[in-house]
N, C-alpha and C. Protein backbone atom coordinates (compact mmCIF):
# COMPACT_ATOMS: atom_id res chain seq x y z
N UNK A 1 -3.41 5.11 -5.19
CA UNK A 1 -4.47 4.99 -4.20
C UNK A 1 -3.94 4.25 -2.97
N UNK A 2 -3.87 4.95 -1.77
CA UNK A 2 -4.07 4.28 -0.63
C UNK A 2 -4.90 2.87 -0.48
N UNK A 3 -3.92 1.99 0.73
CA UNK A 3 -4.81 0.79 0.47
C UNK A 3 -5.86 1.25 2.07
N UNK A 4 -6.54 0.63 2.50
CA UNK A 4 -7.01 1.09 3.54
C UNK A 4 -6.77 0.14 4.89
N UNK A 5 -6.27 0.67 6.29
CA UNK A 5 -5.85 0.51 7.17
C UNK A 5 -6.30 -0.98 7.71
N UNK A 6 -7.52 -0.90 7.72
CA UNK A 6 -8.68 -2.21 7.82
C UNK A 6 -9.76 -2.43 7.10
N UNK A 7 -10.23 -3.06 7.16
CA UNK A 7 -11.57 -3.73 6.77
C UNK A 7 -12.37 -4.61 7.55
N UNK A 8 -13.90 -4.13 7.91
CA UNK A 8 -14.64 -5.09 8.50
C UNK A 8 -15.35 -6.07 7.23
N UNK A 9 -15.41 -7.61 7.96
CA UNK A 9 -16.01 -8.23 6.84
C UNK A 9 -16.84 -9.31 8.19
N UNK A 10 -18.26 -9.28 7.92
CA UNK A 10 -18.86 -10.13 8.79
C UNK A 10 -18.78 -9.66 9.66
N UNK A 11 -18.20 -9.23 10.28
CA UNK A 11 -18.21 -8.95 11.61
C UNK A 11 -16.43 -9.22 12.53
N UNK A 12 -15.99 -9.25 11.31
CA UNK A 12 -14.50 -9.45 11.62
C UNK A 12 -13.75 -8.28 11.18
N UNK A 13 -12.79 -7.61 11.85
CA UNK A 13 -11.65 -6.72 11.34
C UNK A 13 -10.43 -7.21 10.83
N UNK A 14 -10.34 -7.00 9.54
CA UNK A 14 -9.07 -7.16 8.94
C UNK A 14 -7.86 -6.50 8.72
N UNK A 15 -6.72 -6.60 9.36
CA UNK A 15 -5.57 -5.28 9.71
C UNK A 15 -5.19 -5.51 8.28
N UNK A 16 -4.99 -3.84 7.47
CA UNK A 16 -3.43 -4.33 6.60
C UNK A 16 -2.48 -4.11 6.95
N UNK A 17 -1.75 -5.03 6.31
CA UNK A 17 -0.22 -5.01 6.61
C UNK A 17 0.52 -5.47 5.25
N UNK A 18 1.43 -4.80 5.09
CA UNK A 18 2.31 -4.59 3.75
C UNK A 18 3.82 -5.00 4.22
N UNK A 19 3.81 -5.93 3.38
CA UNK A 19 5.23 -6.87 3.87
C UNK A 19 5.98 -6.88 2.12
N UNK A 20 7.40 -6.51 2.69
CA UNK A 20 8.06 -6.54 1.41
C UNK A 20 8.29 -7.83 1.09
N UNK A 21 8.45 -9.43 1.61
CA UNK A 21 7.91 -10.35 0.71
C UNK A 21 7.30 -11.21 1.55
N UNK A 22 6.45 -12.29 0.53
CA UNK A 22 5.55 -13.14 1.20
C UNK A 22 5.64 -14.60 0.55
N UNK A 23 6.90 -14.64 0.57
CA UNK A 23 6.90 -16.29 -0.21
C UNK A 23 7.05 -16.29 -1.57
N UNK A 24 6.84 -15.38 -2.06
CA UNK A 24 6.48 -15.88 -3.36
C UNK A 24 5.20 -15.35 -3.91
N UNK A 25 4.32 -14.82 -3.06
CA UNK A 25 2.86 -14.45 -2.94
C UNK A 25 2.89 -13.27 -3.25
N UNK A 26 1.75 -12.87 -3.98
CA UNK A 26 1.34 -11.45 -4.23
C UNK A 26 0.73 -10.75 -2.78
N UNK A 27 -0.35 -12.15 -1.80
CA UNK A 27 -0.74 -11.61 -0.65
C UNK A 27 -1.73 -12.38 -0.62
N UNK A 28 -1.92 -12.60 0.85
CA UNK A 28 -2.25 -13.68 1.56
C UNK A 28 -3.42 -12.89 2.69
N UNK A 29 -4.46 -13.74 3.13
CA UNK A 29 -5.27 -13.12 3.57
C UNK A 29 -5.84 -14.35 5.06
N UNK A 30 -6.29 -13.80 5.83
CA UNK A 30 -6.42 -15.40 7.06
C UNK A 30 -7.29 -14.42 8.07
N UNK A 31 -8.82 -14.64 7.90
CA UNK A 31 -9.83 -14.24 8.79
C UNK A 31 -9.66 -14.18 10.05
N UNK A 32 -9.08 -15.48 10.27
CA UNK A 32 -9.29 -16.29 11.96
C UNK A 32 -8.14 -15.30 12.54
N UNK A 33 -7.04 -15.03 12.08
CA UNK A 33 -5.63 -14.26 12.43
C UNK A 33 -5.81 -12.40 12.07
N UNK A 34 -7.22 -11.98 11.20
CA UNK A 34 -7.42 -10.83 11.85
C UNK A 34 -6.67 -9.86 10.54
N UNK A 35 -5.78 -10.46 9.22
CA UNK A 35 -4.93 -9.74 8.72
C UNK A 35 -5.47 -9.80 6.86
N UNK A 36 -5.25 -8.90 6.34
CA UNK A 36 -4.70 -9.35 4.55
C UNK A 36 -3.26 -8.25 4.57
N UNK A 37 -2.40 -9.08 4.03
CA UNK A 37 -1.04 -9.00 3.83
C UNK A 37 -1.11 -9.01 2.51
N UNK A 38 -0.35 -7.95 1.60
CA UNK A 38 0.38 -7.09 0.99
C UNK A 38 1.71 -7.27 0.65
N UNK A 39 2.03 -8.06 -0.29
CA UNK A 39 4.15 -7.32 -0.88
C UNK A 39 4.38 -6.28 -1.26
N UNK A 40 5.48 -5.84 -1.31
CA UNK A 40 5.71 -4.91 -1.99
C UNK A 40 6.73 -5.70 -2.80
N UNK A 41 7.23 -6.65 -2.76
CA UNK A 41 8.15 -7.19 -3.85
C UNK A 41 8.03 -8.46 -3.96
N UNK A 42 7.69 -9.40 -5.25
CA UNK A 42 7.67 -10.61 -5.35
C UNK A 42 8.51 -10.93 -6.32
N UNK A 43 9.48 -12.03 -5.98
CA UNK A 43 10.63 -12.81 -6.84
C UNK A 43 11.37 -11.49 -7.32
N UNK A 44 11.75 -10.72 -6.46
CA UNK A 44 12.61 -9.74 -7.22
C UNK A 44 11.97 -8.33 -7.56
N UNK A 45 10.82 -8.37 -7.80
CA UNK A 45 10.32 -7.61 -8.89
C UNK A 45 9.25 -6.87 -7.95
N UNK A 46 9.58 -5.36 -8.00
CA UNK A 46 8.41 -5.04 -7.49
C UNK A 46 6.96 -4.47 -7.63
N UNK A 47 6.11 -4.94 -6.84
CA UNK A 47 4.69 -4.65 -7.25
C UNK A 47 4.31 -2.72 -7.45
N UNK A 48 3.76 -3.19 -8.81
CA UNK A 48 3.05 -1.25 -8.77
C UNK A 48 1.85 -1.11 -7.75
N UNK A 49 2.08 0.04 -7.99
CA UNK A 49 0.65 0.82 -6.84
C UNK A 49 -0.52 -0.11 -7.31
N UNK A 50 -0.86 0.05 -8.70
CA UNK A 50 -2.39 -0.32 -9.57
C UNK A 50 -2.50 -2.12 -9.17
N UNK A 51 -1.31 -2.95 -8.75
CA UNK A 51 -1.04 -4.21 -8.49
C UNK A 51 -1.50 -4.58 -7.11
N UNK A 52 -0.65 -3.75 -6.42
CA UNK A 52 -1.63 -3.82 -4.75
C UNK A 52 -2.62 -3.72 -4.53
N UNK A 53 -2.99 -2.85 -5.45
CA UNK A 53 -4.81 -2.85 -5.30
C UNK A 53 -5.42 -3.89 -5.59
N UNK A 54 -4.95 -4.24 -6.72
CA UNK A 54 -5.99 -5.46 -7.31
C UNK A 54 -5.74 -6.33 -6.26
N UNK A 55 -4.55 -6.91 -5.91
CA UNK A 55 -3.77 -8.31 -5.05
C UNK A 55 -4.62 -7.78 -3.67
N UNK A 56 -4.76 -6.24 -2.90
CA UNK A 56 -5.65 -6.00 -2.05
C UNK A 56 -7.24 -6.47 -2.20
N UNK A 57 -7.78 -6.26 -3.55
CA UNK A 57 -9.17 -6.43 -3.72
C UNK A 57 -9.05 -8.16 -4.04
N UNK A 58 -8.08 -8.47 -4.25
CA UNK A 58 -8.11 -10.29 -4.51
C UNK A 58 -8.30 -11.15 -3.19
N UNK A 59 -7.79 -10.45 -2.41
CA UNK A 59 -7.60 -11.01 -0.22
C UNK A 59 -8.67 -10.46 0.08
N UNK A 60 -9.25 -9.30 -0.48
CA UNK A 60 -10.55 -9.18 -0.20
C UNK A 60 -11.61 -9.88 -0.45
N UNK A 61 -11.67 -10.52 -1.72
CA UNK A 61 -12.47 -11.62 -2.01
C UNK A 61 -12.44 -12.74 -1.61
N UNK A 62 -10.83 -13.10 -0.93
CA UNK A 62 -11.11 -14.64 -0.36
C UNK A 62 -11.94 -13.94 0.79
N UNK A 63 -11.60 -13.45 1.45
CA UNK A 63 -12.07 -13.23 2.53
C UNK A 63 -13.25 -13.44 2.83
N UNK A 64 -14.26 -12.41 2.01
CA UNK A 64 -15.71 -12.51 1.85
C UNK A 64 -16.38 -14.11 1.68
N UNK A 65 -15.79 -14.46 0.48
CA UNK A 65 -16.01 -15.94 0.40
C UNK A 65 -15.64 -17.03 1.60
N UNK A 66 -14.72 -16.74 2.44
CA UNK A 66 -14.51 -17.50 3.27
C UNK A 66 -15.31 -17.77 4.41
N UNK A 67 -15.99 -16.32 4.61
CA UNK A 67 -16.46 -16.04 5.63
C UNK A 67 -17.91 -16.51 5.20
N UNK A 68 -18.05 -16.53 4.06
CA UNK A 68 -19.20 -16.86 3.81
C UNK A 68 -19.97 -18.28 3.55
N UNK A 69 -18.46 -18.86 4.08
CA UNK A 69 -18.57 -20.68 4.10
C UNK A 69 -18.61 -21.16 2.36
N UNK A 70 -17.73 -20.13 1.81
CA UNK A 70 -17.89 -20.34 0.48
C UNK A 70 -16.35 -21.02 -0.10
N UNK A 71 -15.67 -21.72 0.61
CA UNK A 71 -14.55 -22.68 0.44
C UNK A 71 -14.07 -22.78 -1.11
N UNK A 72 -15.75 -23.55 -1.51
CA UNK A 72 -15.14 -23.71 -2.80
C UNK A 72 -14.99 -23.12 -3.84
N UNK A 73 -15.57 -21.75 -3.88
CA UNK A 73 -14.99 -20.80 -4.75
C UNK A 73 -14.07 -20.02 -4.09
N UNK A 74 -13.81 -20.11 -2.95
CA UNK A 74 -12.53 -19.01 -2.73
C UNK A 74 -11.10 -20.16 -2.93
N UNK A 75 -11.23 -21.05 -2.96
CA UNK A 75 -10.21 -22.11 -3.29
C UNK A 75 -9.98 -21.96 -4.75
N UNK A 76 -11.20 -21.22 -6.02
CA UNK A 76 -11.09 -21.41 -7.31
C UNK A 76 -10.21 -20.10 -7.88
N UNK A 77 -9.13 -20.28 -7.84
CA UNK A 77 -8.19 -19.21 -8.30
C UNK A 77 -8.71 -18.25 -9.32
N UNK A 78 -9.11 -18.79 -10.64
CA UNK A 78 -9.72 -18.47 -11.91
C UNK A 78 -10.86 -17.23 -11.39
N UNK A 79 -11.61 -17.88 -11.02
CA UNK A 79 -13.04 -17.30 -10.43
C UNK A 79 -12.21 -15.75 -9.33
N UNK A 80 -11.69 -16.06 -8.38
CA UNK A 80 -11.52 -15.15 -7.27
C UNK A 80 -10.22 -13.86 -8.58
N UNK A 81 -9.44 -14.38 -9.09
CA UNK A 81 -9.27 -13.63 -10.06
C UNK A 81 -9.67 -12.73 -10.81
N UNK A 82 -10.57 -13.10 -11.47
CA UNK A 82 -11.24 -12.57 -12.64
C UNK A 82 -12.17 -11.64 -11.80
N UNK A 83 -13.24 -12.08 -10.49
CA UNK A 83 -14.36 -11.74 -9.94
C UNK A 83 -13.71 -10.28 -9.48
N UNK A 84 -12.20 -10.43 -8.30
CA UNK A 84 -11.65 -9.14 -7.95
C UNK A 84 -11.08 -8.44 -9.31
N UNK A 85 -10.66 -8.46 -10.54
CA UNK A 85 -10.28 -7.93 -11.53
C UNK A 85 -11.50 -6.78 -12.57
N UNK A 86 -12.18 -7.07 -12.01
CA UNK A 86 -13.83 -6.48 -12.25
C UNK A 86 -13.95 -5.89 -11.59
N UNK A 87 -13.81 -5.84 -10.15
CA UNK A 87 -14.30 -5.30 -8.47
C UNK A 87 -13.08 -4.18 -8.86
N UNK A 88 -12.19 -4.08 -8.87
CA UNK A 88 -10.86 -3.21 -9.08
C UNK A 88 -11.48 -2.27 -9.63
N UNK A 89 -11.03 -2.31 -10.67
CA UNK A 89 -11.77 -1.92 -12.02
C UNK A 89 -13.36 -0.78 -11.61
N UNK A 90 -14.17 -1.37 -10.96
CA UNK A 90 -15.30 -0.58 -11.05
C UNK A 90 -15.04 0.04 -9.75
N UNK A 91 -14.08 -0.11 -8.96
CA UNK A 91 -13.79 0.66 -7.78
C UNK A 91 -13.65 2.03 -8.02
N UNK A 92 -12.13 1.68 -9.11
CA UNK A 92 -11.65 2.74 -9.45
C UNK A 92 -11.87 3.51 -9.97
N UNK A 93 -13.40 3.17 -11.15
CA UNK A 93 -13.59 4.10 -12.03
C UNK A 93 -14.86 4.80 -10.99
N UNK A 94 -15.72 4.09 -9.75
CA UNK A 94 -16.19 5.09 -8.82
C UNK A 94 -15.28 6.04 -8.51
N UNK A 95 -14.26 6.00 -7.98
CA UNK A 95 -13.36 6.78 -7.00
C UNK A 95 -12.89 8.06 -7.97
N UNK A 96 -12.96 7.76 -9.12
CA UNK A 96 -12.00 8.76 -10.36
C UNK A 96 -13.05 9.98 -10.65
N UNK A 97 -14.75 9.59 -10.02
CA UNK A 97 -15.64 10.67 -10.44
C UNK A 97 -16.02 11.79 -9.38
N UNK A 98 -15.63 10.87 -8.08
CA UNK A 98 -15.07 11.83 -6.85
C UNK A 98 -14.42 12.92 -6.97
């Protein structure tokens, strides 16, 4: 699955951009700067298609939360985890009946 070009959230546009590495990061996401960033390779190893998505729908969730003055759960790893790991998941099984 294609990731998609942008995303509006609030009223903000979010560019993607897919960077073969990011620190160490699966992908990193920053409202104020307009972007969610994408690896394609972390510590060596590179990310599958089904991985970007999720790590896409995970920057998607800070995002939302951020924007939503929601700090302290987008700071809660566990939570923004699990919450996009669900969101994935029921994305995909919409998109598969298409």
């Amino acid at each position: 699955m294609e990731l998609p070009k942008e995303v509006q959230i609030g009223g903000q546009v979010l560019k993607t951009q897919i960077c073969e590495e990011l620190g160490g990061r699966l992908g990193k996401c920053c409202c104020y700067n307009g972007y969610i960033k994408i690896a394609t390779n972390v510590d060596g190893c590179v990310q599958t298609e089904s991985s970007m998505l999720n790590t896409y729908i995970h920057e998607f969730t800070h995002a939302i939360l951020d924007t939503m003055g929601r700090g302290d759960l987008s700071q809660d790893e566990a939570f923004v985890s699990t919450f996009a790991g669900f969101a994935t998941e029921g994305i995909v099984s919409i998109l598969k009946q298409k």
